[in-house]
Protein backbone atom coordinates (compact mmCIF):
# COMPACT_ATOMS: atom_id res chain seq x y z
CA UNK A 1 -95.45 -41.86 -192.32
CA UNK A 2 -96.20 -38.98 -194.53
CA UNK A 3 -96.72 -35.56 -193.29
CA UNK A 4 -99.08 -33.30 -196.06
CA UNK A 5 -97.12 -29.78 -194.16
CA UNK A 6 -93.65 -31.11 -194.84
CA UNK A 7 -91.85 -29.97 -198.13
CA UNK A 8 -90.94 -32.37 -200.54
CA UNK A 9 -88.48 -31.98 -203.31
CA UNK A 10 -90.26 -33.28 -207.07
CA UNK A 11 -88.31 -35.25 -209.74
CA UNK A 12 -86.97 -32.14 -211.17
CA UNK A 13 -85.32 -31.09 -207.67
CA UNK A 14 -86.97 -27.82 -207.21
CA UNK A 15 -88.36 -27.54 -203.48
CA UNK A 16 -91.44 -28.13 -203.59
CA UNK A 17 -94.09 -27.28 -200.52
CA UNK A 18 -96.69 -29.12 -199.85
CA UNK A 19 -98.89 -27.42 -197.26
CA UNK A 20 -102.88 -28.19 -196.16
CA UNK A 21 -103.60 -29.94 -199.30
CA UNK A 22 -101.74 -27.21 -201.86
CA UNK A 23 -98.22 -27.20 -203.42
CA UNK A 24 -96.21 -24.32 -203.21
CA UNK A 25 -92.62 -23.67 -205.18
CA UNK A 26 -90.72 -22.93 -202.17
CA UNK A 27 -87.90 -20.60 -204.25
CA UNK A 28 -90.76 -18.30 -205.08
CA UNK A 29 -92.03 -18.24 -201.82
CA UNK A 30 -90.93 -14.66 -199.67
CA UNK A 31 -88.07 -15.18 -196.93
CA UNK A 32 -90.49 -14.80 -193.96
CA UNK A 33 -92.35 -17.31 -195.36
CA UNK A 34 -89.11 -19.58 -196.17
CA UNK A 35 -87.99 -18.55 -192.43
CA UNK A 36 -91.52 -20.33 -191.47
CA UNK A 37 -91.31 -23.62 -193.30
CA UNK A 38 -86.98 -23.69 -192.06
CA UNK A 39 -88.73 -23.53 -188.29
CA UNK A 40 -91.69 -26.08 -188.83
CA UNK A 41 -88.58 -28.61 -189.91
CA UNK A 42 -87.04 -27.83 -187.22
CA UNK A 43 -89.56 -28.30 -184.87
CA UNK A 44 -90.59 -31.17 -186.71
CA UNK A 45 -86.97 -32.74 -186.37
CA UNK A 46 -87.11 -31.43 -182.42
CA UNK A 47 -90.52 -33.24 -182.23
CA UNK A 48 -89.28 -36.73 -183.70
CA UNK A 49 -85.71 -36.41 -181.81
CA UNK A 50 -87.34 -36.59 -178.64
CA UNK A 51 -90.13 -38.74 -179.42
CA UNK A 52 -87.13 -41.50 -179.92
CA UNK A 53 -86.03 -40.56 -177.07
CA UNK A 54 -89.37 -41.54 -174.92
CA UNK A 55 -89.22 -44.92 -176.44
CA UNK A 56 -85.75 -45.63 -175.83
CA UNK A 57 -86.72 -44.23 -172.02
CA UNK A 58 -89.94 -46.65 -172.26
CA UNK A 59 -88.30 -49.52 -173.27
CA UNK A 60 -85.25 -48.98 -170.34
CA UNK A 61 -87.87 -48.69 -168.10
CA UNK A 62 -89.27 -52.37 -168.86
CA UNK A 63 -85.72 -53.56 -168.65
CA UNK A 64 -85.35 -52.38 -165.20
CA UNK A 65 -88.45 -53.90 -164.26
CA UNK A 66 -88.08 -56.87 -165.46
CA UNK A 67 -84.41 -56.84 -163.75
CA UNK A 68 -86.38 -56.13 -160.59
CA UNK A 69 -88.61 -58.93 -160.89
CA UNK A 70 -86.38 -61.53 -161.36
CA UNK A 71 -83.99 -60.47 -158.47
CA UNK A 72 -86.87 -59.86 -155.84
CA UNK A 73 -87.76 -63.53 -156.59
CA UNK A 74 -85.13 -64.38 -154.15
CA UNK A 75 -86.27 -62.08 -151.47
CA UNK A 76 -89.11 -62.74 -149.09
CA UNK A 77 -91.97 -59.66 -149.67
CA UNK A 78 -93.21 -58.02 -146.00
CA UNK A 79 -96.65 -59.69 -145.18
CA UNK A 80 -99.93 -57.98 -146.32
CA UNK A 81 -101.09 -55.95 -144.10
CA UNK A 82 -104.89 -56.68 -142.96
């Protein structure tokens, strides 16, 4: 999926920013603003990283439970209480 704030690099290889619907030759660009768009990737890399990391979580979780299902099949449950 394609994110509009990310930089891209163009056919010619010069960085290339593309930010809220305007492009933006990153070389020209000052060094706080280069500073910026370095810490937006990073978050942006921090973001996905750990966003992996839920779904590999999520899907561990299921595992388990579906572990725990089949070996409490085996076991008799305490009777509902009234």
């Amino acid at each position: 999926m394609a994110n509009e704030n990310q930089p891209i690099t163009s056919p010619s290889d010069a960085p290339i920013l593309s930010f809220e619907g305007k492009r933006y030759d990153i070389n020209s660009l000052p060094d706080d603003i280069k500073q910026l768009v370095i810490g937006m990737q990073t978050a942006n890399a921090q973001i996905k990283m750990h966003e992996d990391t839920l779904k590999l979580l999520s899907i561990s979780r299921q595992t388990m439970a579906r572990q725990l299902s089949e070996r409490l099949r085996t076991i008799d449950p305490l009777p509902e209480s009234q």
